[in-house]
Protein backbone atom coordinates (compact mmCIF):
# COMPACT_ATOMS: atom_id res chain seq x y z
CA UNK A 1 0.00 0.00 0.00
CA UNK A 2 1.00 2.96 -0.59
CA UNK A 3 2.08 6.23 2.09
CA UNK A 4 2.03 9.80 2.31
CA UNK A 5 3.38 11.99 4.20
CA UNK A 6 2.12 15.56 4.83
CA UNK A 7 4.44 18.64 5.08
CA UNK A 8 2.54 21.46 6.92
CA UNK A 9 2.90 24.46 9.20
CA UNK A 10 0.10 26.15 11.01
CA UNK A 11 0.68 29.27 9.74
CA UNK A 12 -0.47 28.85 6.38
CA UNK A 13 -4.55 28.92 6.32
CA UNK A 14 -4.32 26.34 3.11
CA UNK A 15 -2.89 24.04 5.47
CA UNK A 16 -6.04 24.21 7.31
CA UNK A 17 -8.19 23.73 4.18
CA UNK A 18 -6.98 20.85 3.00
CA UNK A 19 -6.90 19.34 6.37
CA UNK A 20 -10.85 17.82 6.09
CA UNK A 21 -9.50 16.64 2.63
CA UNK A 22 -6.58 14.91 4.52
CA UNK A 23 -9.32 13.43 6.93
CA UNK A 24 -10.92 11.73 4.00
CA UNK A 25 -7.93 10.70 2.17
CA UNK A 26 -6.52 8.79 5.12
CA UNK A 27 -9.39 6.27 4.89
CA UNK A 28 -7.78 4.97 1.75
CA UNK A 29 -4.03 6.27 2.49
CA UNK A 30 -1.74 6.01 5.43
CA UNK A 31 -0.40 9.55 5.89
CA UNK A 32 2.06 10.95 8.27
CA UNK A 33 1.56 14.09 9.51
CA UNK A 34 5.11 16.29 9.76
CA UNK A 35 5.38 19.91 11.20
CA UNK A 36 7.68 22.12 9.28
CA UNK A 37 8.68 25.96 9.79
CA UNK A 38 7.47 27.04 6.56
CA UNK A 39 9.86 30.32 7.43
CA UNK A 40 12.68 28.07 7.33
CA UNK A 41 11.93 26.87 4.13
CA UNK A 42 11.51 30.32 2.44
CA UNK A 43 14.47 31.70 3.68
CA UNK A 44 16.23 28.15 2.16
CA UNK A 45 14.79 28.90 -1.47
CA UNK A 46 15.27 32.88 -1.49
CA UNK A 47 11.66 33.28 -1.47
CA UNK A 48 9.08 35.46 1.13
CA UNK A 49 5.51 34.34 1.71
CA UNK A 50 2.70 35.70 -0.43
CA UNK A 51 1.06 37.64 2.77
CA UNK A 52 5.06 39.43 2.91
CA UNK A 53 3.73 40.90 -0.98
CA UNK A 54 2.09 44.01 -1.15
CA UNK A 55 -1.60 42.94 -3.14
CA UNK A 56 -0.70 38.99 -2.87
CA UNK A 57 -1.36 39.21 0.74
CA UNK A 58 -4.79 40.74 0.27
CA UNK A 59 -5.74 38.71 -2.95
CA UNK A 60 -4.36 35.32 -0.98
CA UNK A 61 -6.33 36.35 2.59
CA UNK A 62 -9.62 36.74 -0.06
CA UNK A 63 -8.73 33.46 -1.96
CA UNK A 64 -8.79 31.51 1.54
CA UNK A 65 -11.89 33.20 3.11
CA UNK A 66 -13.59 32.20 -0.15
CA UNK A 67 -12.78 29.01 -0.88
CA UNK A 68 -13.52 28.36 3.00
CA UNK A 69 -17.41 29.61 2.16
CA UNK A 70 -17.23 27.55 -0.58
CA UNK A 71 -16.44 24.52 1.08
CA UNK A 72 -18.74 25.27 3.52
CA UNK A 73 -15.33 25.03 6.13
CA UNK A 74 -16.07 27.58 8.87
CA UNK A 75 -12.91 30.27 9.45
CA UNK A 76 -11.59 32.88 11.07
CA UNK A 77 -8.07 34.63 10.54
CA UNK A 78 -6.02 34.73 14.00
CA UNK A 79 -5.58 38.55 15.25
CA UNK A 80 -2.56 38.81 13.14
CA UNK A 81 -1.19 37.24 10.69
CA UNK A 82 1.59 36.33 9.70
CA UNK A 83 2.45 35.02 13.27
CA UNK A 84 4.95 33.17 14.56
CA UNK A 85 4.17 29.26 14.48
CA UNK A 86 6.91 28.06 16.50
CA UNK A 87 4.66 27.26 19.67
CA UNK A 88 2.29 26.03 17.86
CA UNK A 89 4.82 23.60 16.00
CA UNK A 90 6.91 22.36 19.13
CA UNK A 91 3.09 21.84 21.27
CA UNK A 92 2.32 19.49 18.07
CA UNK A 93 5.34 17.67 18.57
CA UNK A 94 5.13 17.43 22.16
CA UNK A 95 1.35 15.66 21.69
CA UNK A 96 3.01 13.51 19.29
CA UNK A 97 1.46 14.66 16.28
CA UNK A 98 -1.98 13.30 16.84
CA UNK A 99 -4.33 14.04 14.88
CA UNK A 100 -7.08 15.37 17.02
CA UNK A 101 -3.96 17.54 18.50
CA UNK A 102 -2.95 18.88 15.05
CA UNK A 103 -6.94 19.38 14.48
CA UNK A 104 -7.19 21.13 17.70
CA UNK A 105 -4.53 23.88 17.20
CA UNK A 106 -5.34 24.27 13.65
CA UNK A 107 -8.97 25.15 14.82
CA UNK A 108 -7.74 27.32 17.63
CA UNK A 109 -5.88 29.19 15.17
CA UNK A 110 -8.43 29.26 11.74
CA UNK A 111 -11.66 28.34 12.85
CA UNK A 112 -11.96 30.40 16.16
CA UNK A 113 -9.57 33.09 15.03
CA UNK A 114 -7.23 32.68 18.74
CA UNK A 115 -3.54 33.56 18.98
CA UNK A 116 -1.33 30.82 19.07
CA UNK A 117 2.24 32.49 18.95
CA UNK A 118 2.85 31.26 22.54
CA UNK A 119 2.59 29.56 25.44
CA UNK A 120 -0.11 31.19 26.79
CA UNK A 121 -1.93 31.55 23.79
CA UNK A 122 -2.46 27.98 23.38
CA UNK A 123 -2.63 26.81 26.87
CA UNK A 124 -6.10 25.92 26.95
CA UNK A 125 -5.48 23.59 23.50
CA UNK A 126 -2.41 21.60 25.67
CA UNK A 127 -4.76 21.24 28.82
CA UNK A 128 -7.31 19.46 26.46
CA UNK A 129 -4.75 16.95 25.61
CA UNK A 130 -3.58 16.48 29.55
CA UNK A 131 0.02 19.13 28.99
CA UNK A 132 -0.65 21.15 32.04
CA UNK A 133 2.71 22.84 31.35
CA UNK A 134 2.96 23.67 27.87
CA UNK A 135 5.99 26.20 28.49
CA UNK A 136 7.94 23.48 29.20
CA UNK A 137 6.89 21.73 26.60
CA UNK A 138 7.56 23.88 23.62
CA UNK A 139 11.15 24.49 25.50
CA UNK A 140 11.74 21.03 25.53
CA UNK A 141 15.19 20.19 23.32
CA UNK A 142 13.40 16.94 22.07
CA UNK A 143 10.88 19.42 20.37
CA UNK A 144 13.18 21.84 19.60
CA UNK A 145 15.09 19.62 17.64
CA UNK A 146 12.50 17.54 16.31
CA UNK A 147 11.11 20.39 14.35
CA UNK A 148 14.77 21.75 13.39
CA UNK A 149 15.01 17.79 11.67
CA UNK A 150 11.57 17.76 10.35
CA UNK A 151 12.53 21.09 8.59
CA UNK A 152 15.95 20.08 7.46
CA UNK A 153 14.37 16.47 5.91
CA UNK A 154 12.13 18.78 3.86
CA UNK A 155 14.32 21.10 2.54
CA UNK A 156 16.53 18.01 1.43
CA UNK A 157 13.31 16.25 0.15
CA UNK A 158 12.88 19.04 -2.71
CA UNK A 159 10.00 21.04 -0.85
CA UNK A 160 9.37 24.28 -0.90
CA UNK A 161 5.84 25.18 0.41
CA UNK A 162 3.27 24.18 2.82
CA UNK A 163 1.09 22.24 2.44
CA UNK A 164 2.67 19.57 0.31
CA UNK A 165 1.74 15.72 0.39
CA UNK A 166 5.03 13.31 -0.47
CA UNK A 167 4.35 9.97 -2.25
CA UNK A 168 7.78 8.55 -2.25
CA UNK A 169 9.31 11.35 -4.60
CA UNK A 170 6.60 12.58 -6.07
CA UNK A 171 4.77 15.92 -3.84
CA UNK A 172 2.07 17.71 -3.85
CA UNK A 173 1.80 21.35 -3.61
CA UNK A 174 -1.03 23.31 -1.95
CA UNK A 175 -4.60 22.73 -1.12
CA UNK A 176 -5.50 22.99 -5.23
CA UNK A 177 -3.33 20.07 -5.76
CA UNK A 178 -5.29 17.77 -3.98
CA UNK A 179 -7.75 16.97 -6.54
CA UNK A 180 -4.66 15.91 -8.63
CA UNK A 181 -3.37 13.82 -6.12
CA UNK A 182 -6.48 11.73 -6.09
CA UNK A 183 -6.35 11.51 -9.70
CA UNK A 184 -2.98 10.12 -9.01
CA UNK A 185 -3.65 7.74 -6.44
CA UNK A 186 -6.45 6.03 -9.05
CA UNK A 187 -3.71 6.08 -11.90
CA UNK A 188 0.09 6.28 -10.56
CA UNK A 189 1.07 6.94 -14.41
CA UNK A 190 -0.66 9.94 -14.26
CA UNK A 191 2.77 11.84 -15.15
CA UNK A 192 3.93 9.04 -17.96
CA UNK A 193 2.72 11.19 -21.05
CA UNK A 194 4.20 11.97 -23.37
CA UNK A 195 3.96 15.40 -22.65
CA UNK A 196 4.55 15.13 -19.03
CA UNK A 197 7.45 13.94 -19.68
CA UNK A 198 8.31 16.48 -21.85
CA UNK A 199 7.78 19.04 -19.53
CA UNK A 200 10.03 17.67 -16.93
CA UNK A 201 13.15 18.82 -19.18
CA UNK A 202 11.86 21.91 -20.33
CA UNK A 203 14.33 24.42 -21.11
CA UNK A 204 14.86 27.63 -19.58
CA UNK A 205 14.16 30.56 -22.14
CA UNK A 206 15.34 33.99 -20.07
CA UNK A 207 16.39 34.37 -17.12
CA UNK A 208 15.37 37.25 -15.13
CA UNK A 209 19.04 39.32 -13.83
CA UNK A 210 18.78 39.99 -9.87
């Protein structure tokens, strides 16, 4: 059988989208949830994030509440965004990536529009899952480095956004891949055409100077 894994950071709202879509998918597919600093990975490429764009930010924070009506997927942007995700990374690790943990801070963050840049912040979230001390759990070095791994295994893995599902080599990018990923799972030669494969090796006709 086959097995996914699934690159995400809590920061980005499309993470939260496709999250009911992971819910469904992992009925027919095993897939491993894995907290990455999405930061990290930005600074690793050269790139910023599309709310760091001045217009992107707007158009993107319209795209998300939209498709989220659309899918009938209730939301609510935190106070401010972006917003550090550290805590919110590390507590995930510390609850061993459950699901229902991962769920829980996700709809702390999107669905009730709450803080969750620190300790405090998401203290009620930990107490539901039996952390009474959160601080020490986001401090903890296991977490610390956990997530520092997690990132660094991406980064070497070839990816470069959040969210992104991983099918041996093959990823995923963003919450508007996932119907292609289906289509995938139903015919793994989906990328055999010819012209797929043509595309692969496409050459590069200008390059912009920097």
């Amino acid at each position: 059988m086959q097995k996914a894994i699934w690159y995400f950071d809590f920061v980005s709202p499309f993470c939260y989208l496709q999250l009911k879509q992971i819910e469904r998918l992992r009925v027919v597919l095993p897939i491993t949830p894995v907290p990455i600093l999405f930061g990290a990975v930005l600074s690793h490429h050269g790139n910023i994030g599309p709310a760091e764009i001045p217009g992107k930010g707007l158009h993107t924070y319209r795209m998300v509440q939209w498709q989220a009506k659309r899918s009938g997927i209730a939301l609510r942007f935190p106070p401010a965004h972006p917003f550090n995700p550290i805590s919110a990374l590390r507590l995930s690790i510390a609850l061993d990536n459950r699901w229902e943990a991962i769920r829980a801070i996700f709809d702390h963050l999107w669905r009730d529009g709450k803080s969750g840049d620190s300790a405090g912040t998401l203290a009620e979230v930990a107490a539901k899952f039996g952390c009474a001390d959160i601080a020490a759990a986001i401090d903890a070095q296991s977490a610390k480095t956990t997530l520092r791994a997690n990132t660094e295994a991406a980064i070497a893995a070839g990816v470069f956004g959040v969210p992104t599902i991983a099918i041996g080599e093959t990823q995923f990018w963003g919450n508007d891949a996932t119907a292609m990923l289906e289509d995938f799972l139903v015919n793994p030669q989906l990328f055999d055409s010819e012209e797929m494969r043509r595309i692969e090796t496409l050459p590069v006709g200008i390059e912009r100077k920097r």
